[in-house]
Protein backbone atom coordinates (compact mmCIF):
# COMPACT_ATOMS: atom_id res chain seq x y z
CA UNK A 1 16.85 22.82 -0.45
CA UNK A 2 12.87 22.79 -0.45
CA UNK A 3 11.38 19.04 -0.90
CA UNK A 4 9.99 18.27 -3.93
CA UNK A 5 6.94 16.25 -5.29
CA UNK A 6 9.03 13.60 -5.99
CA UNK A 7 10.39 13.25 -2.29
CA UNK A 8 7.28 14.04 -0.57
CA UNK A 9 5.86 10.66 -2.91
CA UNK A 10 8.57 8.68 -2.18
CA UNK A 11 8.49 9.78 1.96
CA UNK A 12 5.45 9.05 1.93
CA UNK A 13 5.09 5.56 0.07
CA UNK A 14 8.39 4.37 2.67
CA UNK A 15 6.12 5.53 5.85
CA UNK A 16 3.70 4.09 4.17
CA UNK A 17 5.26 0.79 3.66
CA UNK A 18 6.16 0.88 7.14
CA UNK A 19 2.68 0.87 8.32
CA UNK A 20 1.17 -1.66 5.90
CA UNK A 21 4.11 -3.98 7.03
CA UNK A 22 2.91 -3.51 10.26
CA UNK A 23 -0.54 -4.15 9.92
CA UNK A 24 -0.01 -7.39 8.19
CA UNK A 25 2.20 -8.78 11.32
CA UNK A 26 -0.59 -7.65 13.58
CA UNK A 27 -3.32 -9.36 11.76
CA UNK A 28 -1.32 -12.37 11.28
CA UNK A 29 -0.84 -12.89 15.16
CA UNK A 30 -4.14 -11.61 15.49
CA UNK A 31 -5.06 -15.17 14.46
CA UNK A 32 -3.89 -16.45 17.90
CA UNK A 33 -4.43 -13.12 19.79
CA UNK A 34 -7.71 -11.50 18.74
CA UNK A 35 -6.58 -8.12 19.89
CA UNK A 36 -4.24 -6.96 17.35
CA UNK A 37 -6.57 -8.08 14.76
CA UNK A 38 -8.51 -5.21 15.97
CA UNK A 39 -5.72 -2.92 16.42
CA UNK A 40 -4.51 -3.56 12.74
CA UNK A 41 -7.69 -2.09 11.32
CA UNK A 42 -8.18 0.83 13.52
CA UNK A 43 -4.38 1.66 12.38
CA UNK A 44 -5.20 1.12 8.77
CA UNK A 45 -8.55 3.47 9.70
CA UNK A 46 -6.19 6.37 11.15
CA UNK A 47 -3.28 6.16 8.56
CA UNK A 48 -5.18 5.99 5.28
CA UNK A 49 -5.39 9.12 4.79
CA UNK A 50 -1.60 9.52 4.72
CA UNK A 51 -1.57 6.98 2.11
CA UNK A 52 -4.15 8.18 0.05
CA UNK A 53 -3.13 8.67 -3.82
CA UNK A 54 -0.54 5.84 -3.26
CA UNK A 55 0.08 2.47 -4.33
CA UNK A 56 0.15 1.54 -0.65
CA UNK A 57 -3.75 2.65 -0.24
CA UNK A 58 -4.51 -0.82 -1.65
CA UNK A 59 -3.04 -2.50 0.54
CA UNK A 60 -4.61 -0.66 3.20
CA UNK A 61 -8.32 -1.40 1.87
CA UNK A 62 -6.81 -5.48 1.24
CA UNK A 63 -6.56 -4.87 4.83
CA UNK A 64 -9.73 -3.64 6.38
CA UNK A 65 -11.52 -5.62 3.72
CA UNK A 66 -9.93 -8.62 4.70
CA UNK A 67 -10.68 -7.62 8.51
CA UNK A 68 -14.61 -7.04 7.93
CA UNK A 69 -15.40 -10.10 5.40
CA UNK A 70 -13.52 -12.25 7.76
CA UNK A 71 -15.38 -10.90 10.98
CA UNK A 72 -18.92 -11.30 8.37
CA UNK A 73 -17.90 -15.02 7.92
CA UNK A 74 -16.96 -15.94 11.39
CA UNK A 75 -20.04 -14.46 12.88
CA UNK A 76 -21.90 -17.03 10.84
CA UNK A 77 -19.57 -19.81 11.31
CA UNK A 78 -19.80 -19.13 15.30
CA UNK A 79 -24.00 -18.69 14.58
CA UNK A 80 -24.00 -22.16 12.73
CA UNK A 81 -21.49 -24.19 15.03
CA UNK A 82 -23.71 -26.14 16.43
CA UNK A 83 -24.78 -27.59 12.91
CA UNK A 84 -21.48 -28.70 11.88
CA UNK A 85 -21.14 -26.90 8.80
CA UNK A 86 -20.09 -23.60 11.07
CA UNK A 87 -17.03 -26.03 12.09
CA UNK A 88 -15.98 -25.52 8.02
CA UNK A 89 -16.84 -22.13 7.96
CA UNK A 90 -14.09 -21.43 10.49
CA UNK A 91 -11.49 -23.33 9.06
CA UNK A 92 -12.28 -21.78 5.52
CA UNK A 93 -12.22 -18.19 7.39
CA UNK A 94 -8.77 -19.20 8.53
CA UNK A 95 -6.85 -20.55 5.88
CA UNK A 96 -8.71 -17.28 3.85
CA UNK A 97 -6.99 -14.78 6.09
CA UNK A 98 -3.72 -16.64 6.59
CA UNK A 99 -4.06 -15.99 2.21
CA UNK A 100 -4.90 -12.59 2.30
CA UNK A 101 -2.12 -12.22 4.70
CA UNK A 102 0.33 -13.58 2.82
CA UNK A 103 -0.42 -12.59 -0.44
CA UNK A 104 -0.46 -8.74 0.63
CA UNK A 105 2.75 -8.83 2.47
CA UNK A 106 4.39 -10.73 -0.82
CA UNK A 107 2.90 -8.07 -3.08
CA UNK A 108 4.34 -5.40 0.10
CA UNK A 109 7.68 -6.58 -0.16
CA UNK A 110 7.98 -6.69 -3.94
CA UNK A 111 6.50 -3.07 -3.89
CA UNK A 112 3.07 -3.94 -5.97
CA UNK A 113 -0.48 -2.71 -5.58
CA UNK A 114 -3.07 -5.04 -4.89
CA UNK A 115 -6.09 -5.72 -7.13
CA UNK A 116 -3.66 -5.71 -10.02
CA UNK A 117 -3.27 -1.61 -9.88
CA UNK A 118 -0.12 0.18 -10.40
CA UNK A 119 -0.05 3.78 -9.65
C-alpha cells in the first residue's frame, strides 16, 4: 500500500520529535559539558531541513536561537568579568538557557509549536 501525505507528515513530525528531544538533552548537559552544546546546534543545522513545513521546525530555530543569543551574551559577560557586572551576565545567561530549555522540551512533550504557532 503506497504511503500517503498523511503518513509521510506524521513519519516525519515522530523523527522529528526524536531529534528535537535530543537536542534539548544535549544542550541541557551542555551547561556542564560545553561540547554537546555545540553538537546540539550543528544537529539542529543538518536536520532542519527534514523538519521543514512542520510544527517541529520551531523548535529547531528555539534551538539554534537559543544557542547563538546565549553564546552573544556570554561573550560579553566573559569580556566584562573583570568589572563585576560580567559576573551577572553569566548567571542571567544561565538561568536564560536552563528556561529556554525547559520551556521547549515542555512545549515538545505536549506536542506544541513554539512562538505560539500551530501548524
Amino acid at each position: 500500500m503506497p504511503r500517503t501525505t498523511a503518513d509521510t507528515y506524521e513519519d516525519t513530525v515522530v523523527a522529528g520529535k526524536k531529534i528535537a528531544a535530543t537536542v534539548y538533552v544535549l544542550q541541557a548537559i551542555g551547561l556542564f559539558i560545553g561540547i554537546t552544546y555545540i553538537i546540539a546546534v550543528i544537529i539542529n543545522y543538518v536536520k532542519a531541513s527534514d523538519v521543514r513545513g512542520t510544527w517541529i521546525e520551531s523548535h529547531f530555530r528555539w534551538q539554534i536561537r537559543t544557542f547563538w543569543f546565549s553564546i552573544l551574551w556570554a561573550v560579553i559577560g566573559a569580556l566584562t568579568y573583570l568589572l563585576i557586572i560580567g559576573y551577572f551576565i553569566l548567571l542571567a545567561v544561565a538561568v536564560w538557557v536552563i528556561y529556554r530549555i525547559v520551556k521547549g522540551a515542555v512545549y515538545l512533550k505536549n506536542n506544541r509549536a513554539m512562538y505560539g504557532l500551530e501548524m
